[in-house]
Protein backbone atom coordinates (compact mmCIF):
# COMPACT_ATOMS: atom_id res chain seq x y z
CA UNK A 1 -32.00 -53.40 -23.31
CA UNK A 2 -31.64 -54.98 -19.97
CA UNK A 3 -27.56 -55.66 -20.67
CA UNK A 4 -26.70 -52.23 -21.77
CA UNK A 5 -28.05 -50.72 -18.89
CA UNK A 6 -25.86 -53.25 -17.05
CA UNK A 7 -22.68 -52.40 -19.02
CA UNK A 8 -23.52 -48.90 -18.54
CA UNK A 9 -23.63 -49.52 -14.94
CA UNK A 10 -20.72 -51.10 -14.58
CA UNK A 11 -19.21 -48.57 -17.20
CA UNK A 12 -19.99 -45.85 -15.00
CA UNK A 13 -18.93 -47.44 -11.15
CA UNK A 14 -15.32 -48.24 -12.78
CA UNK A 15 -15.79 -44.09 -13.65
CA UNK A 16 -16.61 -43.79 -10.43
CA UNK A 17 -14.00 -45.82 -8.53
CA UNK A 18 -11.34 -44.20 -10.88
CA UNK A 19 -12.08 -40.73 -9.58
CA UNK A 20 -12.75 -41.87 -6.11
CA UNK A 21 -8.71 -43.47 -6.33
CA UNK A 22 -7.66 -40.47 -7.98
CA UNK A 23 -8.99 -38.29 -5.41
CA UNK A 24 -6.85 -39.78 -2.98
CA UNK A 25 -3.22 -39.89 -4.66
CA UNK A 26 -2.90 -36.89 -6.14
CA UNK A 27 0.75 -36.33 -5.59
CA UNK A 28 1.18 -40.16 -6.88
CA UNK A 29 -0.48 -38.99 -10.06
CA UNK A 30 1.12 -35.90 -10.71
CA UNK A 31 4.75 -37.31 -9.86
CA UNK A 32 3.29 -39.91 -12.38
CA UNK A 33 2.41 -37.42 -14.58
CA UNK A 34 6.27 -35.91 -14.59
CA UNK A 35 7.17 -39.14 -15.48
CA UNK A 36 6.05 -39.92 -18.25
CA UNK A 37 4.12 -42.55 -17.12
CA UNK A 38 0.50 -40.99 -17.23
CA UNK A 39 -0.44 -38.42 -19.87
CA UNK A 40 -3.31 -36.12 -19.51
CA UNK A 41 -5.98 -35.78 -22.21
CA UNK A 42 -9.22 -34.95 -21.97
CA UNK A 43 -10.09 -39.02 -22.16
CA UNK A 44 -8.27 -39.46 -18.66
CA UNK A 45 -9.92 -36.33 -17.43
CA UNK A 46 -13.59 -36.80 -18.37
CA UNK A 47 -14.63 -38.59 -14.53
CA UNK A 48 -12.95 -35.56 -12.86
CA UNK A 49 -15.34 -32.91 -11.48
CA UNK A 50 -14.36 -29.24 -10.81
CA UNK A 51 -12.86 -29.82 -7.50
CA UNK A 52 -11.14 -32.57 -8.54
CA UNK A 53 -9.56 -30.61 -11.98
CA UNK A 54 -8.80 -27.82 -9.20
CA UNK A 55 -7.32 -29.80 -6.60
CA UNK A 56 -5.08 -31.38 -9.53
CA UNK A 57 -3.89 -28.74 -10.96
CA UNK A 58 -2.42 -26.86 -7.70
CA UNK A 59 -0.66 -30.43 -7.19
CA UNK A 60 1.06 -29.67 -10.28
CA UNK A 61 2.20 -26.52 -8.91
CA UNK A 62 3.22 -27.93 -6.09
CA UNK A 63 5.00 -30.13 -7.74
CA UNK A 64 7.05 -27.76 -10.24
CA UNK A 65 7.82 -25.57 -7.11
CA UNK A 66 9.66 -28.87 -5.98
CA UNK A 67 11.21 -29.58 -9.20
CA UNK A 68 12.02 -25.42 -9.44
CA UNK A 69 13.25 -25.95 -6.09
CA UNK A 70 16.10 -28.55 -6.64
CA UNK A 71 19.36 -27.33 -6.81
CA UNK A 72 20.45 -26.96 -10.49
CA UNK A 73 23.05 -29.49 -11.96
CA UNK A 74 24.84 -27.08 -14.16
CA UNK A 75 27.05 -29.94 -14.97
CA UNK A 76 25.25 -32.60 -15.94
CA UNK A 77 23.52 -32.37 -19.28
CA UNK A 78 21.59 -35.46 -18.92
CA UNK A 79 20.30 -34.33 -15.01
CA UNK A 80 19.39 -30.75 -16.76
CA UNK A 81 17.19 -32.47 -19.74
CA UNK A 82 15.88 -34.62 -17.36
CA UNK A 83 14.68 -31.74 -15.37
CA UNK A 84 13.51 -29.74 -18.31
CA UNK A 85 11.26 -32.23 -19.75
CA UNK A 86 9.65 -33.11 -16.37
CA UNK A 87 8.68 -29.59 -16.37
CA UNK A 88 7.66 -29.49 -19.52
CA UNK A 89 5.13 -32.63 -18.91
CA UNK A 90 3.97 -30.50 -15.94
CA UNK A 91 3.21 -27.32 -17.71
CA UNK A 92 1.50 -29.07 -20.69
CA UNK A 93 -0.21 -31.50 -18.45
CA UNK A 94 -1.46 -27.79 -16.65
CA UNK A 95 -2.68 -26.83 -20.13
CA UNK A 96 -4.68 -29.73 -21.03
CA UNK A 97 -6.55 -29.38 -17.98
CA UNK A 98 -6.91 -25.31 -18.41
CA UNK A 99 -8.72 -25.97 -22.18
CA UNK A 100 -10.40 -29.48 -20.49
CA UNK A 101 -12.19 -27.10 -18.21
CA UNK A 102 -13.04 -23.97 -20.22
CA UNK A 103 -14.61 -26.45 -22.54
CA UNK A 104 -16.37 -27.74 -19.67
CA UNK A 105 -16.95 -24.26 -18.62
CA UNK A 106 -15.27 -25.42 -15.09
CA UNK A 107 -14.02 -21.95 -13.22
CA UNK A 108 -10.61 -22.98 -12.55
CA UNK A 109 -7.96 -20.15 -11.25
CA UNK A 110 -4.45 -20.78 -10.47
């Protein structure tokens, strides 16, 4: 009994200092996110709280405004896909976290 509640412990500091890094690198994890390199489920979102989910997802916004922002490289196929799918990560990443909290029943507007 004695070693669960220490795994448990331990379980739930890692929690802990995972939210408490994510809280300050946002724009690390979302450029992340755009990636490819982090994908958002609601495993990787279960030690965010409301704030957190919040402050997240108006870094993605920030961050497609930036992408949006770019000039266009009507070109360049490969620079356009490129640009398309990190957009696409970012809007699906947005959605995750939109059904994440309403399951949650987090108030989240954006």
């Amino acid at each position: 009994m004695l070693k669960r509640r220490q795994k448990q412990r331990a379980i739930d500091s890692d929690t802990d200092k995972m939210a408490e890094q994510t809280k300050r690198n946002l724009r690390a994890i979302v450029s992340d996110i755009s990636e490819g390199f982090i994908t958002v489920n609601p495993i990787y979102l279960k030690p965010f709280d409301e704030n957190d989910l919040k402050s997240l997802c108006k870094a993605i916004e920030r961050k497609q405004t930036e992408i949006r922002t770019e000039p266009f490289p009507y070109d360049d196929v490969y620079l356009i896909r490129k640009r398309n799918i990190r957009l696409q990560r970012l809007y699906t990443a947005l959605m995750v976290i939109k059904n994440f909290a309403r399951e949650k029943k987090f108030r989240i507007s954006y």
